[in-house]
C-alpha atoms as a PDB file:
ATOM      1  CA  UNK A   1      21.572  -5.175  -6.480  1.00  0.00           C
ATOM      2  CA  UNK A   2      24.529  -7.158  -6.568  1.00  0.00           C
ATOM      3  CA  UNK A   3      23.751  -9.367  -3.817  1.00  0.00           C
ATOM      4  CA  UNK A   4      21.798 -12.277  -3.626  1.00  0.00           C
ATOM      5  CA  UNK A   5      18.955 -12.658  -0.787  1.00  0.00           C
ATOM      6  CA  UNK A   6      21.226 -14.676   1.353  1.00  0.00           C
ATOM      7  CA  UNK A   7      23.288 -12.059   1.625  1.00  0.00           C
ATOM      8  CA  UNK A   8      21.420  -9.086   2.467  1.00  0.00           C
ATOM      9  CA  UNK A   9      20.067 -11.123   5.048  1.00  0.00           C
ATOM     10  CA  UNK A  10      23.787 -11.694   6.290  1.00  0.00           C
ATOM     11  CA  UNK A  11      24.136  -8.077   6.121  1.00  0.00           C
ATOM     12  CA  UNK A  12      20.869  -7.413   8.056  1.00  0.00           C
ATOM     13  CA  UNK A  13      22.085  -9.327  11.225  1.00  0.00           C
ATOM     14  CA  UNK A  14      25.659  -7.859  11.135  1.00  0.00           C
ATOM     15  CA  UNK A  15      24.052  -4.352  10.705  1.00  0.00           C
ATOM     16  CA  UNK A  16      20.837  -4.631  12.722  1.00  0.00           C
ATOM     17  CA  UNK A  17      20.440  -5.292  16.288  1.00  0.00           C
ATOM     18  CA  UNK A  18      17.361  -7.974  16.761  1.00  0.00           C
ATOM     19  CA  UNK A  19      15.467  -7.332  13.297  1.00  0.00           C
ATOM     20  CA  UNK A  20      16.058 -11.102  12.742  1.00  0.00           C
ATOM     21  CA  UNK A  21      16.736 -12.563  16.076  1.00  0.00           C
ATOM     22  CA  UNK A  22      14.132 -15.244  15.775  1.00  0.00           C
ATOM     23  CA  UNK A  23      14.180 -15.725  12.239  1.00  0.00           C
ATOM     24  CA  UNK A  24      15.521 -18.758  10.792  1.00  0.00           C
ATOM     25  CA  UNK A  25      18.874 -18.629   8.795  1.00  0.00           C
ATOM     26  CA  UNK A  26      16.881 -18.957   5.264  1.00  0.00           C
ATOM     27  CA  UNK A  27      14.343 -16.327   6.258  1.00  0.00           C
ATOM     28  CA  UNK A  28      13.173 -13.915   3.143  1.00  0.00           C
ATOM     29  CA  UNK A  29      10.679 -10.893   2.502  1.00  0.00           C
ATOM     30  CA  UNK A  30       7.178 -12.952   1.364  1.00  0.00           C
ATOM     31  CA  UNK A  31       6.538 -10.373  -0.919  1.00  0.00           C
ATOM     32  CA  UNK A  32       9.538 -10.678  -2.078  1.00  0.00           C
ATOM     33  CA  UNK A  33       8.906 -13.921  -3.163  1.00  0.00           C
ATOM     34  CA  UNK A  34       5.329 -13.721  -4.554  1.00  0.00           C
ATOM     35  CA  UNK A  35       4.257 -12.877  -7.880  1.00  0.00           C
ATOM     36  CA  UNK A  36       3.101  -9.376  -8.451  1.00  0.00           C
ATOM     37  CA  UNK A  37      -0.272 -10.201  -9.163  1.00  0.00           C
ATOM     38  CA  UNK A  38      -0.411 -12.400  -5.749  1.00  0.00           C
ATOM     39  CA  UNK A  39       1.050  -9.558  -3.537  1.00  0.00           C
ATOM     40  CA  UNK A  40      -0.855  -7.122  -5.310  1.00  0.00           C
ATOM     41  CA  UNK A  41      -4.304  -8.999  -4.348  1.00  0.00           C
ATOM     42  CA  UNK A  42      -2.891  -9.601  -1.008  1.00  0.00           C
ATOM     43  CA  UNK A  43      -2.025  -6.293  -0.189  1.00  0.00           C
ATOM     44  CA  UNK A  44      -5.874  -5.206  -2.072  1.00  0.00           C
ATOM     45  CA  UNK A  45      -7.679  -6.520   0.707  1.00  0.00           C
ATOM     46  CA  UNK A  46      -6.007  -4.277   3.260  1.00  0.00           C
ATOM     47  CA  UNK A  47      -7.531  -1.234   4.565  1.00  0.00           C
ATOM     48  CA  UNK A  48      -6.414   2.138   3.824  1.00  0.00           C
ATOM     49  CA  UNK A  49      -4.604   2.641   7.260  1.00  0.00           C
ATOM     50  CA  UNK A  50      -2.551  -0.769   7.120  1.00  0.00           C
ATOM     51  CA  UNK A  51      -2.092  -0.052   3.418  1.00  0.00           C
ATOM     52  CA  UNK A  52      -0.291   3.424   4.507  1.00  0.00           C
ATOM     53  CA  UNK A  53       1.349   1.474   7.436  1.00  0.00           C
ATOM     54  CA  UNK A  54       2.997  -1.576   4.906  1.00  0.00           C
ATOM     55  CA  UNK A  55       3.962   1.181   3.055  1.00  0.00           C
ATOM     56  CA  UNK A  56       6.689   2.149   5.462  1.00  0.00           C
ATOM     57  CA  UNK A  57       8.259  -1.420   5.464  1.00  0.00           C
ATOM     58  CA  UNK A  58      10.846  -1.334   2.781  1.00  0.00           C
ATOM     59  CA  UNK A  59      11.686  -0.274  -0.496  1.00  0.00           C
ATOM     60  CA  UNK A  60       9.422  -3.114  -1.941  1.00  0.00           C
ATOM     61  CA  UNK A  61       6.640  -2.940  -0.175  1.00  0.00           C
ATOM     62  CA  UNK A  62       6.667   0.905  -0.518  1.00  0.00           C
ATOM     63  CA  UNK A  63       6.778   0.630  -4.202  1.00  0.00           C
ATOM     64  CA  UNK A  64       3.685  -2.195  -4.290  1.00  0.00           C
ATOM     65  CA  UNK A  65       1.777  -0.507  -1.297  1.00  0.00           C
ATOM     66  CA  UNK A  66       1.737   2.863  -3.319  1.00  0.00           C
ATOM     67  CA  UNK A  67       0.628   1.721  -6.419  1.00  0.00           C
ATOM     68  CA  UNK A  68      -2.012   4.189  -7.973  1.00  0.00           C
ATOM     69  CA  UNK A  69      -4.134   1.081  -9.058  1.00  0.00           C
ATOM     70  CA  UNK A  70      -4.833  -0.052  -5.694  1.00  0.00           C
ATOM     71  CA  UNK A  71      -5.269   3.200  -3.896  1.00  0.00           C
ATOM     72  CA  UNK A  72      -7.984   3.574  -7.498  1.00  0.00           C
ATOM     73  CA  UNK A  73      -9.792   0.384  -6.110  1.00  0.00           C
ATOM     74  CA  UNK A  74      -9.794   1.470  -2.392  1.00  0.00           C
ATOM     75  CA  UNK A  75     -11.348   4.687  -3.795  1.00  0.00           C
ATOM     76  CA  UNK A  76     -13.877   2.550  -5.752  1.00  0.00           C
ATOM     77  CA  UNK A  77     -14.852   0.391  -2.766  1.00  0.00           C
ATOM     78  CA  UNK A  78     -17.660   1.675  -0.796  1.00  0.00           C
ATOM     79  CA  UNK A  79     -16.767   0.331   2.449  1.00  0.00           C
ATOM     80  CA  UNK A  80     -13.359   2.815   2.366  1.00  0.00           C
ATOM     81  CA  UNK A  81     -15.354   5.805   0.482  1.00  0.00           C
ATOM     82  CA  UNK A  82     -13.558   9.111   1.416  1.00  0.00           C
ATOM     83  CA  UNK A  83     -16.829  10.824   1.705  1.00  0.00           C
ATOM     84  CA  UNK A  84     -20.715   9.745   2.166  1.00  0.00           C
ATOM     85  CA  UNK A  85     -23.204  10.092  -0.649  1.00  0.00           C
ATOM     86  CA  UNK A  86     -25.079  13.092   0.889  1.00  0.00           C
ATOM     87  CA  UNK A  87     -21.259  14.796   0.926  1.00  0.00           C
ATOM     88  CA  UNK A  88     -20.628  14.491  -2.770  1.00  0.00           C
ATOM     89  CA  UNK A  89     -24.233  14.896  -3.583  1.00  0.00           C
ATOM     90  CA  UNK A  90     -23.794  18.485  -1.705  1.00  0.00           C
ATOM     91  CA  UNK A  91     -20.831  18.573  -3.753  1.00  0.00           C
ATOM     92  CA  UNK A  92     -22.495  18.163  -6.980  1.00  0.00           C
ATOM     93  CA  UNK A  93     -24.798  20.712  -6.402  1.00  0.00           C
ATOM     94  CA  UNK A  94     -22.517  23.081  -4.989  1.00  0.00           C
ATOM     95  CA  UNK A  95     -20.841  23.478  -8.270  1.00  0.00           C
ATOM     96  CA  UNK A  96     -24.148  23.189 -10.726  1.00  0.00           C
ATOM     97  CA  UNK A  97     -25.287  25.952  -8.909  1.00  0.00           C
ATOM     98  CA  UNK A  98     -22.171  28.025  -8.792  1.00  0.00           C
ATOM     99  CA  UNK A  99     -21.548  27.221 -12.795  1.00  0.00           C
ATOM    100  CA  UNK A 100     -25.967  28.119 -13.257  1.00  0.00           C
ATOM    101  CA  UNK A 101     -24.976  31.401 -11.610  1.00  0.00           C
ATOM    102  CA  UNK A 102     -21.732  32.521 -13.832  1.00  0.00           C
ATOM    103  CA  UNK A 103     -23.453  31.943 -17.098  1.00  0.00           C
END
């Protein structure tokens, strides 16, 4: 943490081959530079693939693309439901009738 941005990016093209070949000399993460709130709504309106895929970035991006809050407002949304109605209404009833039964 004891370098600045300038100089990880130094370090980057002395240590990478091509990462920042076309990348001008003042180039920077845009999260990076972002609020929290900013990349936060940003990386909200992704959807639950690219979210996984951003994830895999860097440190930074790992730590805001796994953030239980979002992944609680992906789970929210209907559009990227993890299962239809008729599923967890199959569910529901699958365990009110299996609790009816044990009492």
């Amino acid at each position: 943490n004891s370098c600045s941005s300038p100089q990880w990016h130094i370090l980057s093209l002395l240590t990478t081959d091509n990462w920042h070949r076309d990348c001008p000399s003042d180039c920077s993460d845009p999260l990076a530079q972002l609020p929290f709130d900013i990349s936060f709504y940003i990386l909200s309106l992704l959807d639950p693939v690219s979210l996984a895929r951003c994830s895999r970035v860097n440190k930074l991006w790992y730590y805001l693309c796994s953030h239980p809050e979002l992944w609680h407002q992906l789970a929210k949304h209907k559009k990227w439901s993890f299962s239809s109605h008729l599923l967890d209404q199959q569910q529901i009833e699958f365990h009110t009738n299996e609790q009816k039964q044990e009492q």
